[in-house]
Protein backbone atom coordinates (compact mmCIF):
# COMPACT_ATOMS: atom_id res chain seq x y z
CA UNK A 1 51.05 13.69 -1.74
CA UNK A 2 53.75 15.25 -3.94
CA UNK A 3 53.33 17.27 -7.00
CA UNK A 4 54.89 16.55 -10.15
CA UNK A 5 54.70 18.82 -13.46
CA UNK A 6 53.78 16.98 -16.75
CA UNK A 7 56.58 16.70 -19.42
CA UNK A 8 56.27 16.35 -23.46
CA UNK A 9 58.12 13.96 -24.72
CA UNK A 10 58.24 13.81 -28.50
CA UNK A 11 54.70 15.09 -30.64
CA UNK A 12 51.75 13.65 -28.68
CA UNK A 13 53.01 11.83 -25.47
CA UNK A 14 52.82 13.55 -21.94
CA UNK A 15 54.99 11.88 -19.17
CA UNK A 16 54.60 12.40 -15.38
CA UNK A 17 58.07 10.70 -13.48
CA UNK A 18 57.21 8.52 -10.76
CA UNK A 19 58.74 8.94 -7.19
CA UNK A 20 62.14 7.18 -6.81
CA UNK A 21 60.77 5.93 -2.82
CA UNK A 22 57.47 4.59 -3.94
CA UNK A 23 59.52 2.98 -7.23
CA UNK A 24 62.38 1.31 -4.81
CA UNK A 25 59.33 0.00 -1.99
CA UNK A 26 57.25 -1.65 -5.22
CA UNK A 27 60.36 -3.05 -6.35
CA UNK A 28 59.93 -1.78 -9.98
CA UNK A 29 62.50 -1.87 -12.05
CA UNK A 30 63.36 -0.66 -15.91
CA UNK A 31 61.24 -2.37 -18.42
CA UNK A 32 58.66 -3.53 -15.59
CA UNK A 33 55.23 -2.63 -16.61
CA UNK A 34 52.30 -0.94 -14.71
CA UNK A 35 48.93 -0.56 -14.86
CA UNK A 36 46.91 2.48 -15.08
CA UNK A 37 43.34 2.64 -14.32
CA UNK A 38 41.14 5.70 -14.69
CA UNK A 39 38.75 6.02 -12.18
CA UNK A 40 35.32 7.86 -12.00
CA UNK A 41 36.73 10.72 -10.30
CA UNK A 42 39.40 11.87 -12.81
CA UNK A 43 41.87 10.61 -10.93
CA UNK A 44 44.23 7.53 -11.86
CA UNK A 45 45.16 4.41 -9.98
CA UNK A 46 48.47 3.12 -10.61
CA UNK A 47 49.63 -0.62 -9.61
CA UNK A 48 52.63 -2.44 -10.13
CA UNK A 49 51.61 -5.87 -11.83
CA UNK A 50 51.62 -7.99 -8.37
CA UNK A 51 49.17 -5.66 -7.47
CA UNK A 52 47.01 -5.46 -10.42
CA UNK A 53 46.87 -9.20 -10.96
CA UNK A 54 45.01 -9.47 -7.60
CA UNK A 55 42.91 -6.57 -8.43
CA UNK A 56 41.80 -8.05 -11.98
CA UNK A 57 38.09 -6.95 -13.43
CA UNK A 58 35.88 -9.09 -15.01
CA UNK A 59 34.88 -6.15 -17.08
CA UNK A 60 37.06 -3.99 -19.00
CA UNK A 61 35.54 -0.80 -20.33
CA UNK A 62 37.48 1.33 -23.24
CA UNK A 63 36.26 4.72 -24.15
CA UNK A 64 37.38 4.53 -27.75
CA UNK A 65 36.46 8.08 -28.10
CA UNK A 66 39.31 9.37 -26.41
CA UNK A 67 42.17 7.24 -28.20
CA UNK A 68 42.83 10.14 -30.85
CA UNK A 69 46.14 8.54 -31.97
CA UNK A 70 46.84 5.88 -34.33
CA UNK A 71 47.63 2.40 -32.67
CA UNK A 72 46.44 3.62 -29.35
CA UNK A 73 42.89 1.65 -29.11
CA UNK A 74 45.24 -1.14 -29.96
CA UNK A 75 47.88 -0.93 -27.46
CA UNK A 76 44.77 -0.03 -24.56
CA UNK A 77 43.42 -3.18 -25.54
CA UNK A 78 46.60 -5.60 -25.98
CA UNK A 79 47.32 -3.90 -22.44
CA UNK A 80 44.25 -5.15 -20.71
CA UNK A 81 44.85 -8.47 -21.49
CA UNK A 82 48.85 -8.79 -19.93
């Protein structure tokens, strides 16, 4: 496990950097996109998109509640969907 500290970046958006090892193993590159999935515990899953497409859900569920920024119910749903 490592520990990162969270980093604002512009008004509303929090980044967490993503360790260089587990980047080069995944091959990920610039650009590449991942997935993020919340899980019941708080915690969050996050897959490169080999991964993910193997791991698709027949059910998506958004909690619309929590998307407090403009465009951001949006992009969660456009998301699902690559």
């Amino acid at each position: 496990m490592e520990i990162r500290k969270v980093q604002r970046v512009g008004h509303s958006t929090m980044t967490v950097s993503l360790p260089s090892e587990w980047i080069k193993e995944q091959g990920i590159k610039p650009r590449d996109i991942l997935f993020i999935m919340p899980e019941r515990d708080g915690s969050l899953k996050i897959m490169p998109r080999h991964i993910a497409q193997r791991e698709e859900a027949e059910e998506y569920i958004v909690n619309a509640d929590v998307c407090d920024e403009p465009g951001m119910l949006e992009r969660i749903i456009v998301g699902s969907y690559i």
